[in-house]
Protein backbone atom coordinates (compact mmCIF):
# COMPACT_ATOMS: atom_id res chain seq x y z
CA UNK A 1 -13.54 189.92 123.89
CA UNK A 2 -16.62 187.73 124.60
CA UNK A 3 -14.98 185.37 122.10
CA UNK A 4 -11.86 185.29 123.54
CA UNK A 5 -13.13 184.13 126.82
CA UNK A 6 -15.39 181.66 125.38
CA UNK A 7 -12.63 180.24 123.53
CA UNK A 8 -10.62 179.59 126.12
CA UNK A 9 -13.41 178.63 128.02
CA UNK A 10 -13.74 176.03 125.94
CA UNK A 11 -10.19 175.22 125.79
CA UNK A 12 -10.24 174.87 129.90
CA UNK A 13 -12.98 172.88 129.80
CA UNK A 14 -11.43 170.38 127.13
CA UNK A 15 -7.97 170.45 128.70
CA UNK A 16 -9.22 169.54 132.18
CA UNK A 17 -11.50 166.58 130.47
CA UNK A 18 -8.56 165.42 128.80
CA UNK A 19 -6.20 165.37 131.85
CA UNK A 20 -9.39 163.85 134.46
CA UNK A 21 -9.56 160.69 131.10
CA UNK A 22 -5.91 160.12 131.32
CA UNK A 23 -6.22 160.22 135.16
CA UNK A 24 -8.75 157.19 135.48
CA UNK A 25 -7.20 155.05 132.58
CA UNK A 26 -3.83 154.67 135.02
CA UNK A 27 -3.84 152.39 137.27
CA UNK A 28 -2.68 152.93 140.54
CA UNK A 29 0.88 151.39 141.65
CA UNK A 30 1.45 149.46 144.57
CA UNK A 31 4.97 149.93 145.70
CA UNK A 32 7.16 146.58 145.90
CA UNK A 33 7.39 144.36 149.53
CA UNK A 34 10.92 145.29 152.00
CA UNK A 35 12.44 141.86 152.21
CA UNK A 36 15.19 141.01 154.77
CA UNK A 37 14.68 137.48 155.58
CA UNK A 38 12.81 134.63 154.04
CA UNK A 39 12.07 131.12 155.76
CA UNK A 40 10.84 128.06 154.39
CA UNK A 41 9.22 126.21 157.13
CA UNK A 42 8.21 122.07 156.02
CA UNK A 43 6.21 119.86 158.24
CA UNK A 44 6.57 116.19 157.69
CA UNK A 45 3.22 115.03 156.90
CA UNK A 46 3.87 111.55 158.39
CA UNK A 47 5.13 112.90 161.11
CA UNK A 48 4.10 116.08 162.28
CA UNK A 49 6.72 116.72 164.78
CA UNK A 50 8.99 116.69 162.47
CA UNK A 51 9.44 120.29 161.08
CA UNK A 52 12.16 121.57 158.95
CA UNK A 53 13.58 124.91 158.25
CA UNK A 54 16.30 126.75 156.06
CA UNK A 55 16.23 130.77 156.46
CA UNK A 56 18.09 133.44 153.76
CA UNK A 57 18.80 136.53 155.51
CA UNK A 58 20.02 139.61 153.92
CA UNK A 59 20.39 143.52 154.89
CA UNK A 60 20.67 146.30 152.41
CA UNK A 61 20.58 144.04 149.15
CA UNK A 62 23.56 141.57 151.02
CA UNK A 63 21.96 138.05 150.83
CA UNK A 64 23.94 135.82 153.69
CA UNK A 65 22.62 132.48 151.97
CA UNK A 66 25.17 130.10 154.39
CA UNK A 67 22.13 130.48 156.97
CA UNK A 68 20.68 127.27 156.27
CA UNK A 69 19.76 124.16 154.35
CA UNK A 70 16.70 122.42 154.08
CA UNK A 71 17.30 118.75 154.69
CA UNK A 72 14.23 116.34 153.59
CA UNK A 73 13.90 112.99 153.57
CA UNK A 74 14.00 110.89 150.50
CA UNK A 75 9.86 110.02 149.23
CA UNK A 76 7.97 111.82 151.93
CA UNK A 77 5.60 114.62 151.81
CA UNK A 78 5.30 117.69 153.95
CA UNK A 79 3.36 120.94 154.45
CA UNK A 80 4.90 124.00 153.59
CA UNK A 81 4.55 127.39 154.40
CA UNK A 82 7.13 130.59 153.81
CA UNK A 83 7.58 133.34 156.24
CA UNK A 84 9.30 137.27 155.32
CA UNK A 85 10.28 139.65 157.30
CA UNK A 86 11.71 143.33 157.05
CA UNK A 87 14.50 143.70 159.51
CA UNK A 88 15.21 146.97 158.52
CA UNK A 89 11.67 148.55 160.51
CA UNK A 90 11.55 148.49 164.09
CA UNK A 91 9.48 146.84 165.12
CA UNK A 92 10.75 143.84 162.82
CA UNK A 93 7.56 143.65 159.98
CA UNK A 94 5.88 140.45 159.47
CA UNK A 95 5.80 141.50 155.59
CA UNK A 96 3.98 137.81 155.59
CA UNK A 97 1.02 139.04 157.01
CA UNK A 98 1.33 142.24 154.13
CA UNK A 99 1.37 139.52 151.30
CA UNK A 100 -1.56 137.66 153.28
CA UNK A 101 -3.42 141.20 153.13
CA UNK A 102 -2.56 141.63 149.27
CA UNK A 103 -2.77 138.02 147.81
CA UNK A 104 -4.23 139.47 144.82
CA UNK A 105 -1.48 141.01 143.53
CA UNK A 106 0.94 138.28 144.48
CA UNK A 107 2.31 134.92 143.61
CA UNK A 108 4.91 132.81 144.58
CA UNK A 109 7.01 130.86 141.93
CA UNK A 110 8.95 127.61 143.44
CA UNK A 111 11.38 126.14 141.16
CA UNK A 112 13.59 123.05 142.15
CA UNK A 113 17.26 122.87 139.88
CA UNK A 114 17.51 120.10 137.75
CA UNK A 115 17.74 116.63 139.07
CA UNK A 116 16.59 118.12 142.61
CA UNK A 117 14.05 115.09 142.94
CA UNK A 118 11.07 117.27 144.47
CA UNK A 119 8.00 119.03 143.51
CA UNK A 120 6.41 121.83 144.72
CA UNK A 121 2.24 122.51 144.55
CA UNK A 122 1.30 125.79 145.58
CA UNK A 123 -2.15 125.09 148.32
CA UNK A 124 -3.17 128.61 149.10
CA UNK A 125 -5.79 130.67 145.96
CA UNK A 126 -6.26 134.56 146.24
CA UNK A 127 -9.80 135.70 145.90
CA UNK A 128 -9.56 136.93 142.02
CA UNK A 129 -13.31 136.96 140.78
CA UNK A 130 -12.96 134.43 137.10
CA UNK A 131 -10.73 133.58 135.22
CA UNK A 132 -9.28 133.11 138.86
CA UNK A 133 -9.02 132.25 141.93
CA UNK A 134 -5.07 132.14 141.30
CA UNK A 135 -2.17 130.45 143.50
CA UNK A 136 -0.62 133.24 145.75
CA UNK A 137 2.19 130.89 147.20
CA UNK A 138 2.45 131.49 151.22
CA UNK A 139 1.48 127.75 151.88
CA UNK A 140 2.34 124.77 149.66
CA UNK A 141 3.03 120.89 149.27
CA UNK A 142 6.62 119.13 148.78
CA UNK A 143 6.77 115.66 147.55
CA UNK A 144 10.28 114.07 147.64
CA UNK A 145 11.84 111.52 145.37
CA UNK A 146 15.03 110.02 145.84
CA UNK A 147 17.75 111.23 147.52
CA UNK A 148 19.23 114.10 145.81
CA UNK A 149 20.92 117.89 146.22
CA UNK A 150 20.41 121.30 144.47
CA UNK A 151 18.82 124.41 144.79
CA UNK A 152 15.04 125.33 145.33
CA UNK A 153 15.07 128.63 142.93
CA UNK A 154 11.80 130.94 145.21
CA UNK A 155 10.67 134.01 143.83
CA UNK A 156 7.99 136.76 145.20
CA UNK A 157 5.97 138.09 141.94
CA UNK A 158 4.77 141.47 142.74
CA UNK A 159 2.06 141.72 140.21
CA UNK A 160 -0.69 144.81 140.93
CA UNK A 161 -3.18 145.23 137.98
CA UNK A 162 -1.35 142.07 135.97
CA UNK A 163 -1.47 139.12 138.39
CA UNK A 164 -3.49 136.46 135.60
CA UNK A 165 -1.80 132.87 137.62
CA UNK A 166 1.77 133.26 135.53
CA UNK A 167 4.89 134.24 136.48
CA UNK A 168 5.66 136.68 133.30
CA UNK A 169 3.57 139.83 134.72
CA UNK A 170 5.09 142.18 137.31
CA UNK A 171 8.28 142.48 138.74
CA UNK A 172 10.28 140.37 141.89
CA UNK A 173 9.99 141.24 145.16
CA UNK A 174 12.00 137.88 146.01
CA UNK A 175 14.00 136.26 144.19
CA UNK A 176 16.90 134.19 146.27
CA UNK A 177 17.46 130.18 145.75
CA UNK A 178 17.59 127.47 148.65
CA UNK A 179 20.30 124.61 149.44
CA UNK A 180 18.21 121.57 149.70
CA UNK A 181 19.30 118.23 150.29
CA UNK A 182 16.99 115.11 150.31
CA UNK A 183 18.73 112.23 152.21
């Protein structure tokens, strides 16, 4: 009987080891941002009372994108900066803020269509000890070319436990496209 008990003593013992390893070697999930509304807000950096918006607004995974277009002028440069909100919590969330709070597991990818003469530099770094700091995305330069139309492609990677400055890791909590037009 003695060795009965000590066997599954034993076992116990090595079972409970096994589950507390398997416990610590997975990392904990951070659940993806509630989106409603995203705003891309430009300030002409020539003229700073110039500012510019275009908004997508969406409820319940129903994008409205007629809300807006961004219209920039031809060879200028402004100051960006993108504000999100959940609609769907009362009161409305400033899910901004959230990404603000967790810029170390996010990162913002801006992508102008072909022959949409502008680029986009992301200003804003997270606080990733080396290889980063990384580019998180909430604030960020536009340079202008010539006048032009198309679509600025914007997505929101979500990237806990994988965020290494690329876009390949994680999954989207964003992922919409803006009109622009550069007159």
């Amino acid at each position: 009987m003695k060795r009965i008990l000590s066997v599954l003593g034993f076992l116990s013992v090595f079972f409970l080891a096994s589950c507390n390893k398997e416990e610590q070697s997975v990392a904990p999930t951070i659940d993806n941002e509630a989106l409603t509304t995203a705003t891309l807000q430009l300030t002409n950096k020539a003229n700073p009372t110039e500012v510019v918006t275009a908004t997508v607004d969406g409820l319940n995974g129903t994008v409205d994108f007629s809300k807006d277009t961004l219209r920039l002028k031809a060879n200028a440069s402004y100051s960006g900066v993108i504000l999100l909100l959940d609609k769907t919590s009362s009161p409305v969330a400033d899910v901004s803020a959230e990404i603000k709070e967790r810029q170390n597991i996010h990162l913002f990818v801006y992508t102008p269509a072909s022959g949409l003469n502008m680029a986009v530099t992301i200003t804003d770094k997270d606080t990733n000890p080396a290889p980063g700091p990384y580019p998180v995305g909430l604030t960020y330069d536009v340079r202008t070319g010539a006048a032009s139309t198309g679509k600025l492609h914007v997505v929101l990677r979500h990237q806990p436990n994988t965020k290494d400055g690329t876009a390949t890791a994680g999954s989207s909590d964003l992922d919409t496209n803006f009109d622009v037009v550069i007159q």
